[in-house]
N, C-alpha and C. Protein backbone atom coordinates (compact mmCIF):
# COMPACT_ATOMS: atom_id res chain seq x y z
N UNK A 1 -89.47 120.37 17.53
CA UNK A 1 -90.59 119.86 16.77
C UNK A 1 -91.82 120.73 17.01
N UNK A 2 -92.79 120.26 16.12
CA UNK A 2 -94.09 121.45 16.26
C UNK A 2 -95.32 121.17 17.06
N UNK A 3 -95.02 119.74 17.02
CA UNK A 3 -96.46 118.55 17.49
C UNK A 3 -96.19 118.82 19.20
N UNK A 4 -97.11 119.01 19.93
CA UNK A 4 -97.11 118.68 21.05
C UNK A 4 -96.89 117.32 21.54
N UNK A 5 -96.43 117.31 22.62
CA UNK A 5 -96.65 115.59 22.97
C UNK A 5 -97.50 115.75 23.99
N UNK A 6 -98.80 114.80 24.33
CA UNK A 6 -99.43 114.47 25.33
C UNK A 6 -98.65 113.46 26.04
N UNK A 7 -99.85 113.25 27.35
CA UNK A 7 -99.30 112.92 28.48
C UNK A 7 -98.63 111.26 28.18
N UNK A 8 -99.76 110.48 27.12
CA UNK A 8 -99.82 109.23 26.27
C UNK A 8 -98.34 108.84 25.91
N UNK A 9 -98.29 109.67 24.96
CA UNK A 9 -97.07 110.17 24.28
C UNK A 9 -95.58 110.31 24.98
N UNK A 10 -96.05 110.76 26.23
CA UNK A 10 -94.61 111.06 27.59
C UNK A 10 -94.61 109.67 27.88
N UNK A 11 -95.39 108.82 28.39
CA UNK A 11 -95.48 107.98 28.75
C UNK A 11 -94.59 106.53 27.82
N UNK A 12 -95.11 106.66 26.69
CA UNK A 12 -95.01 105.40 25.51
C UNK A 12 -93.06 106.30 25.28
N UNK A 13 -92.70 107.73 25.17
CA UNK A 13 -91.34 107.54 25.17
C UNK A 13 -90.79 107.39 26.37
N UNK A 14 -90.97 107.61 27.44
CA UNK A 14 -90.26 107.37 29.02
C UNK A 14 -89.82 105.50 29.20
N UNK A 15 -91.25 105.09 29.04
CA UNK A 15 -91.03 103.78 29.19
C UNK A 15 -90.41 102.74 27.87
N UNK A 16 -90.14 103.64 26.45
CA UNK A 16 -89.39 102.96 25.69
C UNK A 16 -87.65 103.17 25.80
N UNK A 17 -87.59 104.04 26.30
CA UNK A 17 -86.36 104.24 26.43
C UNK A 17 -85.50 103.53 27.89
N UNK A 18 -86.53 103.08 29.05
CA UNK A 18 -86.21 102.37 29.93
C UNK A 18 -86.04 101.10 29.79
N UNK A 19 -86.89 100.40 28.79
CA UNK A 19 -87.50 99.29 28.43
C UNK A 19 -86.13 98.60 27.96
N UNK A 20 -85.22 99.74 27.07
CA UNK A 20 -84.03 99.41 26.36
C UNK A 20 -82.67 99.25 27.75
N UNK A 21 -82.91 100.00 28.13
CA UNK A 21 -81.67 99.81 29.68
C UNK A 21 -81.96 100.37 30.54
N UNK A 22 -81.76 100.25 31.82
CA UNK A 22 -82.44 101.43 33.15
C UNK A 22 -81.46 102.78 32.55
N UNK A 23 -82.03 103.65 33.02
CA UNK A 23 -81.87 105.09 33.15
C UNK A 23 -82.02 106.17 33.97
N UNK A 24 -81.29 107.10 34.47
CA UNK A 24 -81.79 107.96 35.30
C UNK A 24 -82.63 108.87 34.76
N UNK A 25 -82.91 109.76 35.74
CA UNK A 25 -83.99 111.09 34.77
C UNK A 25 -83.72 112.28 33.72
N UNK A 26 -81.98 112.52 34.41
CA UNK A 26 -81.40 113.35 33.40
C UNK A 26 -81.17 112.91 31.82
N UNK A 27 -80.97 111.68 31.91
CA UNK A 27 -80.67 110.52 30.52
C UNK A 27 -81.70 110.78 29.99
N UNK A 28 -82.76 110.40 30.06
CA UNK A 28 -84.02 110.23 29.82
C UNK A 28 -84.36 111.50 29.54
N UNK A 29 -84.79 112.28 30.13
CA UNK A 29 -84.91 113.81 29.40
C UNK A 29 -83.97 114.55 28.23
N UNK A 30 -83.17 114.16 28.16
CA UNK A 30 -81.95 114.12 27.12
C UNK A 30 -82.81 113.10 25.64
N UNK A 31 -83.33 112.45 25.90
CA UNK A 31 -83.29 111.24 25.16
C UNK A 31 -84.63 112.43 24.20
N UNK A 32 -85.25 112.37 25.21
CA UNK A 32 -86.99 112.77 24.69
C UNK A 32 -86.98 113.92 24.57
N UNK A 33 -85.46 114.98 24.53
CA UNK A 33 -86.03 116.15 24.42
C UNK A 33 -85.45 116.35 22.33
N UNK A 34 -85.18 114.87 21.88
CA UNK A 34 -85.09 114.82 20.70
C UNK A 34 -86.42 114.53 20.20
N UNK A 35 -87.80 114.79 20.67
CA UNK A 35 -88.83 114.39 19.87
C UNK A 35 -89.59 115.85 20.34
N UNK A 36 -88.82 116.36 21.05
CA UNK A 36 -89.59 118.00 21.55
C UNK A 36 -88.54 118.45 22.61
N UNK A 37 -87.83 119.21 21.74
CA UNK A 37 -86.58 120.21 22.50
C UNK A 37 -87.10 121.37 23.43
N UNK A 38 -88.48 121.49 23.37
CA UNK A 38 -89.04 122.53 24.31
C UNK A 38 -89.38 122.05 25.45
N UNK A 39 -89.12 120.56 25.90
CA UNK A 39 -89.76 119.78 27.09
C UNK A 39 -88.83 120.24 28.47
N UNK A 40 -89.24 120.58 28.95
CA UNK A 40 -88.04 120.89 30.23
C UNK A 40 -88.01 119.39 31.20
N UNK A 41 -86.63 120.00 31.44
CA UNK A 41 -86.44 118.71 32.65
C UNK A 41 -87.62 118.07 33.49
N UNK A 42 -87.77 119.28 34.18
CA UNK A 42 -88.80 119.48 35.31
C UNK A 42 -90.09 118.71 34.67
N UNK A 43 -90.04 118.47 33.33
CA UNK A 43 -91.90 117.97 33.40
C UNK A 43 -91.31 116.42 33.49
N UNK A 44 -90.44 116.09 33.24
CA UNK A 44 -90.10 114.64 33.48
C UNK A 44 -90.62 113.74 34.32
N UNK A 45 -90.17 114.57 35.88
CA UNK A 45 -90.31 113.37 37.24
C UNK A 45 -91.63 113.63 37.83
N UNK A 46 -92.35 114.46 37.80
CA UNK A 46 -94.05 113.71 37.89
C UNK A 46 -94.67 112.81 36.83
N UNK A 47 -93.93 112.72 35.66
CA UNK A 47 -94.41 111.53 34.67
C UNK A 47 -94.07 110.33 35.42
N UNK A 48 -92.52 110.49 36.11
CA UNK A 48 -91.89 109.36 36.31
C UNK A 48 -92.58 108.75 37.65
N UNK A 49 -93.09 109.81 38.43
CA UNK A 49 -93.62 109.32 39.29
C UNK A 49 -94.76 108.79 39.81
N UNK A 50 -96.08 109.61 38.60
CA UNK A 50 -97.09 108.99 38.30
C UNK A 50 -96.74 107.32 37.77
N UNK A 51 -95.58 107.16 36.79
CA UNK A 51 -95.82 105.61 36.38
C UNK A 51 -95.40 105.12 37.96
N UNK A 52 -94.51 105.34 38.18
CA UNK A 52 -94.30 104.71 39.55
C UNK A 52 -95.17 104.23 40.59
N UNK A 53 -95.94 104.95 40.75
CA UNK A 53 -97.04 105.14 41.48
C UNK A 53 -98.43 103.67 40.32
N UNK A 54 -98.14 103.85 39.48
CA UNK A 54 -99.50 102.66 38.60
C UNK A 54 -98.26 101.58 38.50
N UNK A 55 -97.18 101.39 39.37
CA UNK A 55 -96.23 100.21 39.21
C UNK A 55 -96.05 99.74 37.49
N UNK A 56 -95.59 100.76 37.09
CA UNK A 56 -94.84 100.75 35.30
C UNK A 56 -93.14 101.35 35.51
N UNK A 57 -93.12 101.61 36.54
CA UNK A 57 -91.90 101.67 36.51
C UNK A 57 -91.30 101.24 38.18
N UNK A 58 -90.10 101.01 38.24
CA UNK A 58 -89.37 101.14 39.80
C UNK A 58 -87.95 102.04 39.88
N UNK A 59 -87.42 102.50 41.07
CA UNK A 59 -86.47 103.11 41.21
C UNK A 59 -85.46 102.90 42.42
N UNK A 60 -84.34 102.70 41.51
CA UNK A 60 -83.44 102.34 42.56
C UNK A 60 -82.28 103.46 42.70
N UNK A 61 -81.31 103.37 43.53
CA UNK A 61 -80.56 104.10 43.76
C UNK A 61 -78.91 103.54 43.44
N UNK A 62 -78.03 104.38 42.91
CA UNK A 62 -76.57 103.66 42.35
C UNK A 62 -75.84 104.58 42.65
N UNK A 63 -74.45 104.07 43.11
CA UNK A 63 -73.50 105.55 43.45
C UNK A 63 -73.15 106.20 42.14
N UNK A 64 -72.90 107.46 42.11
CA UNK A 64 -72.16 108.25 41.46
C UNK A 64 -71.23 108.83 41.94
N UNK A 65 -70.10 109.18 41.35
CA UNK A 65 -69.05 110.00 41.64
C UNK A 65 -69.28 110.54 42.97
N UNK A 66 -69.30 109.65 44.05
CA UNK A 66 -69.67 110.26 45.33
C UNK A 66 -70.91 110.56 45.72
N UNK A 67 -71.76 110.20 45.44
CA UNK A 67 -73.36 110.85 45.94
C UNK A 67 -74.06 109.68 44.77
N UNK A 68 -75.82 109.60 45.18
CA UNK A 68 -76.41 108.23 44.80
C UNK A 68 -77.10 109.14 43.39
N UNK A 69 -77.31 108.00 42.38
CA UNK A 69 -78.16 108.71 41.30
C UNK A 69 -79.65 107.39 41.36
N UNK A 70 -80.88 107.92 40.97
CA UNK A 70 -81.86 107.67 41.27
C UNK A 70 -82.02 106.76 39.44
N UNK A 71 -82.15 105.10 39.61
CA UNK A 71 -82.31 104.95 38.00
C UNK A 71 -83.85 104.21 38.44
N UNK A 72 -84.36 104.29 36.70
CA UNK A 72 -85.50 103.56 37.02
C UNK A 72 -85.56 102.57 35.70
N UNK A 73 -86.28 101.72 36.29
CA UNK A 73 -86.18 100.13 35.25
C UNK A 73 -87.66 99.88 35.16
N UNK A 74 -88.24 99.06 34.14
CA UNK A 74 -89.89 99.00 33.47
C UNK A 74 -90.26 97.80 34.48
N UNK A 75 -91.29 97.55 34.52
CA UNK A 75 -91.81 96.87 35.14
C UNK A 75 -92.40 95.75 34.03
N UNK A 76 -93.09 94.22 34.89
CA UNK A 76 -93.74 93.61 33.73
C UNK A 76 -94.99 94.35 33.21
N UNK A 77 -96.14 95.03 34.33
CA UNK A 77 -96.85 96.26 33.94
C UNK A 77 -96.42 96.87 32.73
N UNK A 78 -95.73 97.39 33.39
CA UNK A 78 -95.12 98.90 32.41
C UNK A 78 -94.94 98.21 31.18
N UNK A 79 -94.29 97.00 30.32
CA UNK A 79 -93.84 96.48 29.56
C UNK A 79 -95.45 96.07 28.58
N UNK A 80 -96.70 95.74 29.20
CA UNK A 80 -97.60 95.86 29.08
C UNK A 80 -97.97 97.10 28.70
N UNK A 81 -97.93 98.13 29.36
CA UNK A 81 -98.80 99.22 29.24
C UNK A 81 -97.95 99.94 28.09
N UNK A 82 -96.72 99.99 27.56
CA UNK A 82 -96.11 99.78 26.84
C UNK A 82 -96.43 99.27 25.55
N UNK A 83 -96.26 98.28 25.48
CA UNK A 83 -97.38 97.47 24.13
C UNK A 83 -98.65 97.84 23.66
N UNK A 84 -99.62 98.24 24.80
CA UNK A 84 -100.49 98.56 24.35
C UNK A 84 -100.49 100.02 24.05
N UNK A 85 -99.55 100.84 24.74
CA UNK A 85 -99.39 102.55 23.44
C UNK A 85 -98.92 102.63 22.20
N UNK A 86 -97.99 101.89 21.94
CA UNK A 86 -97.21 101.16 20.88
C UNK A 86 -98.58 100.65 19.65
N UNK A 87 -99.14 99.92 20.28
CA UNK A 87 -100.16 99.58 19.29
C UNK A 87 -101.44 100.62 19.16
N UNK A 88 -101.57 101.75 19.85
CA UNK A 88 -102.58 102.44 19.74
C UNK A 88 -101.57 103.86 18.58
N UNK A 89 -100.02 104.12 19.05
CA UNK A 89 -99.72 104.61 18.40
C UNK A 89 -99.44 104.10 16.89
N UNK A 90 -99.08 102.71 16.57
CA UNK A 90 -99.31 102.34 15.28
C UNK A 90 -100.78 102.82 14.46
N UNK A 91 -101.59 102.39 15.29
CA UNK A 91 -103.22 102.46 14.33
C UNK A 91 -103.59 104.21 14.06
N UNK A 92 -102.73 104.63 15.23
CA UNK A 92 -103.33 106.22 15.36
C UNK A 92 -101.75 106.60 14.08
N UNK A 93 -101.21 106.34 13.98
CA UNK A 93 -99.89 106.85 12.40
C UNK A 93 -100.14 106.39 11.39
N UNK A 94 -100.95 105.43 11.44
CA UNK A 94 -101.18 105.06 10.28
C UNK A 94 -102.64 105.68 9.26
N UNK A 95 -103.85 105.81 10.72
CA UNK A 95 -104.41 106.78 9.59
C UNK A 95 -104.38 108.38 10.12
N UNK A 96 -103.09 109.14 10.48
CA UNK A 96 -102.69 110.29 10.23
C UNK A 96 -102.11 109.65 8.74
N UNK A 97 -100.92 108.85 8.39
CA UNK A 97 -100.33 108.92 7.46
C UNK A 97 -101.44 108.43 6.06
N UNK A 98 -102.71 107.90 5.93
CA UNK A 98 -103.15 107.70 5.01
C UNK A 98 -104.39 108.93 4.85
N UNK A 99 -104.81 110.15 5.38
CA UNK A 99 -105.12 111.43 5.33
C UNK A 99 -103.98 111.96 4.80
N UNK A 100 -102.90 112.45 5.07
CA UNK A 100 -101.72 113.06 4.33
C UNK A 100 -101.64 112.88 3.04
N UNK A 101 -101.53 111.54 2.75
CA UNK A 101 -101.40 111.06 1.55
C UNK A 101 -102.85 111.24 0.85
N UNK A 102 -104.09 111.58 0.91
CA UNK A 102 -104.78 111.35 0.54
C UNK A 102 -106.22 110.94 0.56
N UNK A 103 -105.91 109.72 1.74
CA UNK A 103 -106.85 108.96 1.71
C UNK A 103 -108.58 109.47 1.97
N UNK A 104 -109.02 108.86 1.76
CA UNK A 104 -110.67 109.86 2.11
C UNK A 104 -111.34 108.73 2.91
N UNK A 105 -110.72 107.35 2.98
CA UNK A 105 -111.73 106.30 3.57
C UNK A 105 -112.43 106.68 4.79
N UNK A 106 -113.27 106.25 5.55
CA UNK A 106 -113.85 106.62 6.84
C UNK A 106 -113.58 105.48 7.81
């Protein structure tokens, strides 16, 4: 894609895609690198750990094929902070999408 994503943006997809089932970090970077294929792994887990850190997310540990994988699940926070990007990203698409089309209102 062409659009950058801000930090907002990392945030509102990290925690929608957790929101739907826990996930580890590799999943999750997989998921979001369909809204920007240029995102590297690596910028993932200081996102993940900043939410962690404002308690929007938690992390637990699950075996894998012999060795533990690190998943993380939303918080009631996070589920909050969540809603409210969700609704800032609605108002903020909607007048990108009525400039596109046209619109001139202020």
């Amino acid at each position: 894609m062409t659009f950058p994503l801000s930090a907002p943006m990392f945030d509102m997809l990290v925690l929608s895609v957790i929101a739907e089932e826990d996930a580890y970090g590799y999943q999750i970077s997989q998921i979001i690198k369909r809204a920007s294929s240029s995102t590297k792994d690596s910028t993932l887990y200081p996102i993940l750990k900043r939410l962690q850190e404002n308690l929007c997310v938690e992390a637990y540990d699950q075996p894998f094929q012999g060795r533990n994988r690190k998943y993380y699940t939303i918080t009631d926070a996070g589920r909050q902070y969540l809603t409210e990007l969700m609704d800032e990203w609605s108002r903020y698409r909607s007048i990108v999408d009525d400039i596109i089309r046209g619109g001139t209102d202020k």
